[in-house]
Protein backbone atom coordinates (compact mmCIF):
# COMPACT_ATOMS: atom_id res chain seq x y z
CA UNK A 1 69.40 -63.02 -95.95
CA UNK A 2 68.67 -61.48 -92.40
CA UNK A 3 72.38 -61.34 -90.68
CA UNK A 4 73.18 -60.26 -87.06
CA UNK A 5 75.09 -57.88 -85.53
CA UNK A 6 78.26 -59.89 -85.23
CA UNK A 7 80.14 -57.66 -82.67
CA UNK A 8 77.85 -59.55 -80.11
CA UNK A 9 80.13 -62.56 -81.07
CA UNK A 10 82.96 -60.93 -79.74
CA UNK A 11 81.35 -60.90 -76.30
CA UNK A 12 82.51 -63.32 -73.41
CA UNK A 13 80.52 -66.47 -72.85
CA UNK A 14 78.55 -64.72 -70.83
CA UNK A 15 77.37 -61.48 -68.28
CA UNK A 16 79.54 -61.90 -65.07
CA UNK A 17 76.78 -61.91 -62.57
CA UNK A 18 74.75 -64.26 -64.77
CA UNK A 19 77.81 -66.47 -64.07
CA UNK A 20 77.67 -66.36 -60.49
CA UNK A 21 74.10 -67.08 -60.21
CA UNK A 22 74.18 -70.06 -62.06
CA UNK A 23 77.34 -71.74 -59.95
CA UNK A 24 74.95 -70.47 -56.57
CA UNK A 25 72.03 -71.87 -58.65
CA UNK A 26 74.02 -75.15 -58.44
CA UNK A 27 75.93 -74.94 -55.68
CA UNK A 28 72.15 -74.67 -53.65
CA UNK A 29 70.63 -77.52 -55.67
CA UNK A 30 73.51 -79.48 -54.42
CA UNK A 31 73.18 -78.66 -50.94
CA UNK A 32 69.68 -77.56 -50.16
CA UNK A 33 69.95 -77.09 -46.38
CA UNK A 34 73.01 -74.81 -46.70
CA UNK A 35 72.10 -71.35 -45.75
CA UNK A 36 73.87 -69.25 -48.73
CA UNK A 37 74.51 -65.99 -47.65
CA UNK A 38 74.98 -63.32 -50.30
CA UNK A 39 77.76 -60.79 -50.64
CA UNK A 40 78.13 -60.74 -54.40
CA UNK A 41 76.04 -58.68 -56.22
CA UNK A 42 75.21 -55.12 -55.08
CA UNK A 43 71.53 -55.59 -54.72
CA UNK A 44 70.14 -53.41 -51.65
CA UNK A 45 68.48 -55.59 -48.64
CA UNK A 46 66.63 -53.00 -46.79
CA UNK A 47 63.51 -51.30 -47.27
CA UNK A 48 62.65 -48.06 -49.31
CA UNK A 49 62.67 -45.06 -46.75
CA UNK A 50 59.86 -44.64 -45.06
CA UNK A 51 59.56 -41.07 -46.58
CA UNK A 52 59.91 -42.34 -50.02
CA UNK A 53 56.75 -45.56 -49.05
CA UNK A 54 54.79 -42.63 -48.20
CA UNK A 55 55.17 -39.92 -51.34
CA UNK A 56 54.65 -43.52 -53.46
CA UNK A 57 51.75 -44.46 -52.20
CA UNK A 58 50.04 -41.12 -52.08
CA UNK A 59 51.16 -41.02 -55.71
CA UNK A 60 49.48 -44.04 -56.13
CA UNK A 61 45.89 -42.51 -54.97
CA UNK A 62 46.73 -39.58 -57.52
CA UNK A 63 46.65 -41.78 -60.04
CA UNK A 64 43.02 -43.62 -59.17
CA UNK A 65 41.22 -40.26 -59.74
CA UNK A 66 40.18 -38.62 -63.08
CA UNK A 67 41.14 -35.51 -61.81
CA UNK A 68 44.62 -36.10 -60.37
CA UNK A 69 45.28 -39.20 -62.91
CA UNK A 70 48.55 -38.95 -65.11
CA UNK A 71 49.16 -40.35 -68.08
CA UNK A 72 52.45 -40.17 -70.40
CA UNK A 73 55.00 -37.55 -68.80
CA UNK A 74 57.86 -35.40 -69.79
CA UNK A 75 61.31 -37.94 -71.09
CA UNK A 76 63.12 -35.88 -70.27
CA UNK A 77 61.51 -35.90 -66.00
CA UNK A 78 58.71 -33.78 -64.24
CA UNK A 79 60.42 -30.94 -62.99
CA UNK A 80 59.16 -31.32 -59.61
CA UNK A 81 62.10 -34.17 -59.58
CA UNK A 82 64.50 -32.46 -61.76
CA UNK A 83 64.86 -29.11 -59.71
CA UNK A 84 65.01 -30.90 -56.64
CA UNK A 85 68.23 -32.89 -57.97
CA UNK A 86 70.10 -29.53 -59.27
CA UNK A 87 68.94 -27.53 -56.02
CA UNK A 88 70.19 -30.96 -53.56
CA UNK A 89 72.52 -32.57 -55.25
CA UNK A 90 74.70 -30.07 -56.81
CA UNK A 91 73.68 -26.20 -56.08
CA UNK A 92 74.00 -26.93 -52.92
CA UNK A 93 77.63 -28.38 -53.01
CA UNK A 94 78.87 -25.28 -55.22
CA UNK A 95 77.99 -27.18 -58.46
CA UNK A 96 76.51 -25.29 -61.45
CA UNK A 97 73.84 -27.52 -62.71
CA UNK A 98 70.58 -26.37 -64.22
CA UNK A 99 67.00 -28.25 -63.70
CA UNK A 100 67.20 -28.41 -67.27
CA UNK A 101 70.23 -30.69 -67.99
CA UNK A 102 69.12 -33.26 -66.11
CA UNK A 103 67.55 -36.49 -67.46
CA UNK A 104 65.48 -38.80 -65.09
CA UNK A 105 65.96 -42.75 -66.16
CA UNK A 106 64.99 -46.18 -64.98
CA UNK A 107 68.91 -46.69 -64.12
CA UNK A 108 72.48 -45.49 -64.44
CA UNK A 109 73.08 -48.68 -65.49
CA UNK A 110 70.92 -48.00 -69.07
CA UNK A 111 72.03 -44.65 -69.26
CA UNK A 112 76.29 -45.50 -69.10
CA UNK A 113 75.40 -48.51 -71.76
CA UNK A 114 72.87 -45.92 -74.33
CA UNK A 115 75.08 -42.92 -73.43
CA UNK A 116 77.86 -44.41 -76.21
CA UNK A 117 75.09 -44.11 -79.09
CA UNK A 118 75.16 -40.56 -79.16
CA UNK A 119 79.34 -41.03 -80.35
CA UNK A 120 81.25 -42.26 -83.23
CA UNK A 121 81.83 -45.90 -83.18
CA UNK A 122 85.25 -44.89 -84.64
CA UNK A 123 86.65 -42.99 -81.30
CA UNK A 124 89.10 -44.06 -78.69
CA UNK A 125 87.55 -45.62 -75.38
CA UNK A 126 89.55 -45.24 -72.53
CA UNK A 127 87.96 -47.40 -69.82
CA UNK A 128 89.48 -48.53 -66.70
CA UNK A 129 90.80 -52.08 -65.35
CA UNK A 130 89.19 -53.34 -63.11
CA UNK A 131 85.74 -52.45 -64.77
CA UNK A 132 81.84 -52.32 -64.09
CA UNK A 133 81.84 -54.70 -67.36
CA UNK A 134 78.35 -52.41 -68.69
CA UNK A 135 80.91 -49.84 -69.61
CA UNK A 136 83.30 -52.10 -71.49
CA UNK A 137 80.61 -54.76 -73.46
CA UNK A 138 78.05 -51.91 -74.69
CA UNK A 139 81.19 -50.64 -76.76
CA UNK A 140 81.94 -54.88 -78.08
CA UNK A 141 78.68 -54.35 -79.15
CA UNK A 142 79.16 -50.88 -80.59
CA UNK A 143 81.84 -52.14 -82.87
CA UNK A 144 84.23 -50.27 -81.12
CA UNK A 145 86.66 -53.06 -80.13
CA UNK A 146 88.77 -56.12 -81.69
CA UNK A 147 88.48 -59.43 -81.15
CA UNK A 148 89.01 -60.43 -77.35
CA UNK A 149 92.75 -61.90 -76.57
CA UNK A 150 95.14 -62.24 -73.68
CA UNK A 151 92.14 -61.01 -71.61
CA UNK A 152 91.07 -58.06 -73.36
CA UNK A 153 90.26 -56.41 -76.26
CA UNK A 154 92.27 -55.09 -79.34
CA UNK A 155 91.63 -51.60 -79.87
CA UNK A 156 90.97 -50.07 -75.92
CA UNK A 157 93.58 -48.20 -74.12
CA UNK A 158 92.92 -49.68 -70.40
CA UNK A 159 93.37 -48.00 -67.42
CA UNK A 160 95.04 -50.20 -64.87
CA UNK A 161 93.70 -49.81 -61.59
CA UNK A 162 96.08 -51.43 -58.95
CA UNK A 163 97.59 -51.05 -55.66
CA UNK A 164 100.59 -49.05 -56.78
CA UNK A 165 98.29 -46.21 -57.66
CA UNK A 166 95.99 -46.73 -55.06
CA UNK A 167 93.42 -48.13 -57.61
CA UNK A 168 92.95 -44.52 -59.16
CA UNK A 169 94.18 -44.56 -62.79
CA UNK A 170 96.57 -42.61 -64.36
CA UNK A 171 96.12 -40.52 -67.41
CA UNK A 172 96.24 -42.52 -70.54
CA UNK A 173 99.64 -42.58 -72.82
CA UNK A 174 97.85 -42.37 -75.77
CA UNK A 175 95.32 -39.90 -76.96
CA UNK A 176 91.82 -40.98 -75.97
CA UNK A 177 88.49 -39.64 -77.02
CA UNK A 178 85.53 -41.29 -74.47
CA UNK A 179 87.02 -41.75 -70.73
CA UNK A 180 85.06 -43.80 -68.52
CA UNK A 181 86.09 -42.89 -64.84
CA UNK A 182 83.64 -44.10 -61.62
CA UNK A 183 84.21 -42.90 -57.91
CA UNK A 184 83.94 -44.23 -55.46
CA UNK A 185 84.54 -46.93 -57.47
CA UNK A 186 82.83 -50.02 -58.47
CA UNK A 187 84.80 -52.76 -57.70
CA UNK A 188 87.44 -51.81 -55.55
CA UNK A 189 85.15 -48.88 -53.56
CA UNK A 190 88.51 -46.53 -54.14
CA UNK A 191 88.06 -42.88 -54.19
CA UNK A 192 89.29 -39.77 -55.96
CA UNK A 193 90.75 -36.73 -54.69
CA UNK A 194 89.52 -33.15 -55.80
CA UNK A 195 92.91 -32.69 -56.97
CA UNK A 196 93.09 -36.02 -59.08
CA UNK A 197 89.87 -35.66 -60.18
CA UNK A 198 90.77 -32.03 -61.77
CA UNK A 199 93.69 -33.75 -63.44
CA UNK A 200 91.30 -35.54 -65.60
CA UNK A 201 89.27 -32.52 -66.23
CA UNK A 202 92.48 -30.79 -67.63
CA UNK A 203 93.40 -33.77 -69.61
CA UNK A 204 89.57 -34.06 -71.19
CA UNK A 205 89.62 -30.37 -72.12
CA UNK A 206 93.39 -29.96 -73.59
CA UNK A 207 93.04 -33.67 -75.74
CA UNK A 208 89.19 -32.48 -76.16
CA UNK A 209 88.12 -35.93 -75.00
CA UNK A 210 84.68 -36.38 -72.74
CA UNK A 211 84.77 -37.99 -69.27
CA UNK A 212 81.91 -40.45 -68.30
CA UNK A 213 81.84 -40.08 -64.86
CA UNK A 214 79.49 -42.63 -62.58
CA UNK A 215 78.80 -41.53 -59.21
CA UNK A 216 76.09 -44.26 -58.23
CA UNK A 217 77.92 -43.99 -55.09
CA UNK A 218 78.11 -40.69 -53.88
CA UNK A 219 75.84 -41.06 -51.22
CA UNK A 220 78.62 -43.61 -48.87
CA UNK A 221 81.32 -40.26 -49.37
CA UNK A 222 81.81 -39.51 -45.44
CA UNK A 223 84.97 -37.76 -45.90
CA UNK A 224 83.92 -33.76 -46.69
CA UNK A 225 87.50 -32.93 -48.54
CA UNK A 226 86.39 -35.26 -51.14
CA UNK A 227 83.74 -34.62 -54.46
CA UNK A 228 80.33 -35.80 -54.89
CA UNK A 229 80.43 -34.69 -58.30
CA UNK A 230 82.95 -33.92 -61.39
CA UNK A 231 81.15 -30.60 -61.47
CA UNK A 232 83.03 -29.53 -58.52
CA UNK A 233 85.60 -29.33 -60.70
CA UNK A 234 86.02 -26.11 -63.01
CA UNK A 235 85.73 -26.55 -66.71
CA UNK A 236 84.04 -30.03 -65.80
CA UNK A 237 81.09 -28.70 -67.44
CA UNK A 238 82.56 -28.52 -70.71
CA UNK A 239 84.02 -31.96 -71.34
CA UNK A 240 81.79 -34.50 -68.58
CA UNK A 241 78.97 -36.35 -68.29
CA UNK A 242 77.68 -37.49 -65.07
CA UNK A 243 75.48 -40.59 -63.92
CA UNK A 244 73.65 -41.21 -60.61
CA UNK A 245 71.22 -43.66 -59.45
CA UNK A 246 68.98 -44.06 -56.65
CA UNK A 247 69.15 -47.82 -56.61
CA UNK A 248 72.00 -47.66 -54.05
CA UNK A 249 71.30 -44.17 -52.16
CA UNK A 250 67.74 -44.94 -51.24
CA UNK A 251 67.07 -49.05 -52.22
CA UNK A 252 65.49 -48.43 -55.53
CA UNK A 253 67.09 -51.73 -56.99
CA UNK A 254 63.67 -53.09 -57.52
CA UNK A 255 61.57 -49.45 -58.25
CA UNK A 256 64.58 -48.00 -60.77
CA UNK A 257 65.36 -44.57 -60.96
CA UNK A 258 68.13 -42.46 -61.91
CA UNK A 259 69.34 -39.63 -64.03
CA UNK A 260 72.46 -38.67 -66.17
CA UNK A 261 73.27 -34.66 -66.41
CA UNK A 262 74.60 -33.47 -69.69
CA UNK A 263 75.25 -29.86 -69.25
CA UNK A 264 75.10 -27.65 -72.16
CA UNK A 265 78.37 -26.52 -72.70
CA UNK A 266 79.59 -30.64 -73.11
CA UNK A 267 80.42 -30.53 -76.43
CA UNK A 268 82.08 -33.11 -79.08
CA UNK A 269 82.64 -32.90 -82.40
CA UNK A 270 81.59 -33.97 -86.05
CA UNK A 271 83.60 -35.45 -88.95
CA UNK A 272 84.64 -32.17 -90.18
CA UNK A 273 86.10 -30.89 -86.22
CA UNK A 274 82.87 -28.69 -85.87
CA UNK A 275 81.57 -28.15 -82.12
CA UNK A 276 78.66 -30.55 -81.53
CA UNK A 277 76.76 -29.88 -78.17
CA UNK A 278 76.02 -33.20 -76.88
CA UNK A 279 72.81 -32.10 -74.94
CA UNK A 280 70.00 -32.00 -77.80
CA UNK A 281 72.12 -35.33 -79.37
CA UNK A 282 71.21 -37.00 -76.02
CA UNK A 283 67.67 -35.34 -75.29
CA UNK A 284 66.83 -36.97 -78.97
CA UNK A 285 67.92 -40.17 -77.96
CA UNK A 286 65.99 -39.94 -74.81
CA UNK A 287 62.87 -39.16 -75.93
CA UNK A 288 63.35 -41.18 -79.06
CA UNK A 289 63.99 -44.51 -77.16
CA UNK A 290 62.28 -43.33 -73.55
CA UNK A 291 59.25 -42.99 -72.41
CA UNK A 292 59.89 -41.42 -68.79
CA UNK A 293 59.46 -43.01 -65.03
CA UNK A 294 56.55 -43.38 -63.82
CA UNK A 295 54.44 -40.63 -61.59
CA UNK A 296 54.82 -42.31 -58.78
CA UNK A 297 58.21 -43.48 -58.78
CA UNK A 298 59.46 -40.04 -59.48
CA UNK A 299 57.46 -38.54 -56.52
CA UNK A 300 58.94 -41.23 -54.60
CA UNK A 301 62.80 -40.50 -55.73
CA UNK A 302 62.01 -36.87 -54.56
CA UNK A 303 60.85 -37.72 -51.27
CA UNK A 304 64.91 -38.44 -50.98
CA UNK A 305 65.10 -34.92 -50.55
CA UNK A 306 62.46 -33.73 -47.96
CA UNK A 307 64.02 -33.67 -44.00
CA UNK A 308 62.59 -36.95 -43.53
CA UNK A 309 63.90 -38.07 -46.51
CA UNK A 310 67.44 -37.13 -46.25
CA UNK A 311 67.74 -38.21 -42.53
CA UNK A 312 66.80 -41.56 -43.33
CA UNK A 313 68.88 -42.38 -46.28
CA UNK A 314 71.75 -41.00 -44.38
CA UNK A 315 70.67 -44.08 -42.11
CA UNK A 316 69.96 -46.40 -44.59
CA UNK A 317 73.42 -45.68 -45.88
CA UNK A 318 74.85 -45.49 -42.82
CA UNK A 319 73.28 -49.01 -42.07
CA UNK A 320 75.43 -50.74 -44.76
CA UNK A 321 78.70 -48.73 -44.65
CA UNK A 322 78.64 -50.00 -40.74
CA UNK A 323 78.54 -53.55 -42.39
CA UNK A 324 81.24 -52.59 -44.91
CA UNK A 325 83.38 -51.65 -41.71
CA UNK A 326 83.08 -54.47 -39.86
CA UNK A 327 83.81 -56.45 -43.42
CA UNK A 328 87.09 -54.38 -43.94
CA UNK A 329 87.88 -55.07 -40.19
CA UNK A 330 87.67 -58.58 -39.71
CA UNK A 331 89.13 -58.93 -43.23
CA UNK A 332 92.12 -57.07 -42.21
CA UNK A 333 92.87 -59.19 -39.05
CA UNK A 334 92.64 -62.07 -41.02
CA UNK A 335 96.28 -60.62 -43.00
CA UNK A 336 94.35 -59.43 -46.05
CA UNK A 337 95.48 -56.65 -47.74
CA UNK A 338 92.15 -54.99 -49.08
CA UNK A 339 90.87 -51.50 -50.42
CA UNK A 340 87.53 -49.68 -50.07
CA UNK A 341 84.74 -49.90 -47.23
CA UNK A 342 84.88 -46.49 -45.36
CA UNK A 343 83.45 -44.46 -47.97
CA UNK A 344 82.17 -46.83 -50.38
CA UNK A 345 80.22 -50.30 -50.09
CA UNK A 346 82.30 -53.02 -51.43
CA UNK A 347 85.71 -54.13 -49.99
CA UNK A 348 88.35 -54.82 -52.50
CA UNK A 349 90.50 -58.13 -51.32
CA UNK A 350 93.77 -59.25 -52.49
CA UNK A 351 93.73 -63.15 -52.52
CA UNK A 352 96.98 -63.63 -51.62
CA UNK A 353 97.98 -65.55 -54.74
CA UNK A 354 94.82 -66.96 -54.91
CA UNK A 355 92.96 -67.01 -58.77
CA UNK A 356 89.81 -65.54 -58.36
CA UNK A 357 86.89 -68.28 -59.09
CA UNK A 358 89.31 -70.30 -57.01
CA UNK A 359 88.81 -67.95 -54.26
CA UNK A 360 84.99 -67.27 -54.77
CA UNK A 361 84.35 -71.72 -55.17
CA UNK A 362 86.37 -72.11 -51.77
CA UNK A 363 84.17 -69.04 -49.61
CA UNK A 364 80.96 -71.02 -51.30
CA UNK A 365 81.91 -74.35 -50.50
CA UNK A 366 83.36 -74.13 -47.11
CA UNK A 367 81.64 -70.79 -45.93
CA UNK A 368 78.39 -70.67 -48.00
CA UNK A 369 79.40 -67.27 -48.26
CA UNK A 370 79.32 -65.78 -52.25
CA UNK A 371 81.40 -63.07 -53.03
CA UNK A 372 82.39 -61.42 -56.58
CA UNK A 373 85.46 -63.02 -58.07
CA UNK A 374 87.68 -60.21 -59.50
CA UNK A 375 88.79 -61.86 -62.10
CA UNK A 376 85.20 -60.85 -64.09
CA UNK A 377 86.11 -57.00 -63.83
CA UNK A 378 88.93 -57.54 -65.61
CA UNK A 379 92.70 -58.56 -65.90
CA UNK A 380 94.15 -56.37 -63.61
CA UNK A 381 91.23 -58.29 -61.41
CA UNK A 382 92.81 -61.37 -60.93
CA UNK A 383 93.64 -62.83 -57.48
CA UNK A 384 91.15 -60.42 -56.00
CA UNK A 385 87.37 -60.98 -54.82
CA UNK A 386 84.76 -58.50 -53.90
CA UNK A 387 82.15 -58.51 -50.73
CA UNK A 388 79.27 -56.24 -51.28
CA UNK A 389 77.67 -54.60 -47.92
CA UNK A 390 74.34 -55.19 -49.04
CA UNK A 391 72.86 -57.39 -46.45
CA UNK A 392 72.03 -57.53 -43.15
CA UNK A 393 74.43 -56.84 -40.03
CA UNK A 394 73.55 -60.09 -38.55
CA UNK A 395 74.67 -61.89 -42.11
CA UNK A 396 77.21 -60.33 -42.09
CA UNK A 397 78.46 -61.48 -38.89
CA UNK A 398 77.56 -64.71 -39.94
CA UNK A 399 79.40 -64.45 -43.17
CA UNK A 400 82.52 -63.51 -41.65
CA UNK A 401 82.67 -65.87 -39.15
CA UNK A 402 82.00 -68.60 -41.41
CA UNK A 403 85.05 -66.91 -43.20
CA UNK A 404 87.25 -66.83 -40.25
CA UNK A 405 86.63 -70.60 -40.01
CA UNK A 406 87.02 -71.72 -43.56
CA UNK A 407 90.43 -69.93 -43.99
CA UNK A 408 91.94 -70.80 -40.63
């Protein structure tokens, strides 16, 4: 008899954003000449820098000639890609990371949900509240969790993420083996000092725990004093993974690329407490379940880093954090308390007492306006929504006018 991996069963009912589309799938059928406008999900609205259209479609020629045609390339990333990321995104900031240890992907998303195969389905997740929920249901489905009760799940130490610590977590009580830490953050669009940051590092390498650390959204940091990357942080190199994506930095939502950096002193360990290095573990399970980005995508991602490139996704960025500010600042005058916006994309709102859907039906059915009910990130979620900067500057104007109206 054929049976099924019944940790899926332990899942919620279903994927958060798959909830929200289907009340906007209603909500639209409903009332077809409503114009809906979207500040939910963190999809990009803009174009692909013009640097970036160019490189792909040159690409594209390569790859209608004989001569210039590629075929399958390197898992792991052509190198063209990979030592542009270690010389731009981390030599360059004082960060040691090699060309080598860096693995190109079709999203951070797939890399923090397959990084957790390369582990024990016995260790301790540590994994904060509120949560990306990728980072928390890839380990239901692991095994690594109990049944689902009182809003979470047995066997997780959670890291509550609320106002009285400024929505940075503090180090777990308990020992933990697999941390799960993102900055600037998604939901709230906190961030994390240098100084916190290193407390974490300490923790990982005394309790010799790994940190998973997302930084999707490096590219919205404005303030200088604070990191781009855990690697800024020495001995970071030894117990931390990092994640990065270019869906957000340069609009590849719909073209997916990203990589993860596993540097080769990141070790674990096996059942008998002998030093594992977790770089080979991973570059097996890359190539083993990965067949590499395509050519022309990857020239594409590294346009990002000629001039061109890097002048216009500091616009393109730019672009939504100017929405995220004039979010944060219309929210605020309407005696919100909120989190988030100035170097991050989402604004984090407390609901003043309001439950979340309860929140998110009202802004859809009086304002057309769909946010991200906070509720579906987690407990320590509740009574808070989410607006995403992702849209235009004229919708958003529109959104938070309708806003202004609907709550006054």
């Amino acid at each position: 008899m054929i049976t099924i991996n019944e940790n899926y069963l332990k899942l919620q009912a279903s994927y958060l954003f798959s909830d929200i589309a289907k009340r906007v799938a209603s909500f639209q059928q409903a009332h077809p000449d409503r114009d809906i406008i979207r500040l939910g999900i963190g999809d990009v609205t803009r174009a692909l820098p013009a640097a970036c259209i160019e490189a792909l479609h040159a690409a594209t020629d390569e790859m209608a000639a004989d001569a210039s045609f590629r075929g399958y390339g390197p898992e792991q990333g052509y190198g063209f890609l990979r030592e542009a990321i270690a010389e731009n995104d981390f030599r360059a900031r004082g960060a040691d990371v090699n060309a080598d240890e860096i693995f190109v992907s079709d999203g951070a998303k797939c890399d923090t949900g397959n990084i957790q195969e390369i582990f024990s389905t016995t260790i301790k997740i540590a994994i904060p509240d509120p949560v990306y929920p990728v980072y928390l249901d890839t380990n239901v489905m692991a095994g690594r969790t109990g049944i689902f009760a009182d809003g979470r799940y047995q066997g997780l130490c959670y890291l509550d993420s609320v106002r009285e610590n400024n929505y940075v977590p503090r180090l777990p009580s308990e020992a933990v083996d697999l941390i799960y830490l993102c900055f600037p953050n998604n939901p709230t669009g906190s961030t994390i000092s240098k100084e916190q940051l290193r407390t974490w590092v300490d923790y990982a390498r005394e309790n010799r725990a790994v940190i998973l650390f997302d930084a999707a959204y490096e590219a919205f940091i404005r303030d200088e004093s604070l990191p781009r990357s855990i690697y800024e942080v020495e001995g970071a190199r030894e117990v931390a993974i990092e994640f990065r994506s270019y869906s957000k930095t340069a609009g590849f939502t719909g073209t997916r690329c990203a990589y993860t950096v596993v540097p080769k002193e990141c070790v674990a360990y096996d059942s008998q407490g002998n030093r594992q290095l977790l770089h080979p573990l991973w570059n097996r399970r890359h190539c083993t379940k990965f067949n590499g980005v395509s050519y022309p995508i990857q020239k594409a991602a590294a346009a990002v880093y000629s001039e061109a490139g890097k002048k216009q996704v500091r616009e393109l960025t730019d672009y939504y954090l100017r929405n995220a500010a004039l979010i944060k600042k219309e929210i605020t005058a309407l005696g919100f308390d909120s989190v988030g916006g100035d170097n991050a994309p989402y604004i984090w709102i407390d609901g003043q007492g309001r439950d979340s859907w309860e929140f998110f039906d009202m802004l859809l059915n009086k304002a057309s306006v769909v946010c991200t009910p906070g509720s579906g990130f987690g407990r320590c979620g509740q009574g808070y929504i989410r607006l995403s900067a992702f849209n235009s500057y004229e919708n958003v104007q529109k959104a938070m006018a309708r806003i202004k109206q609907a709550l006054l």
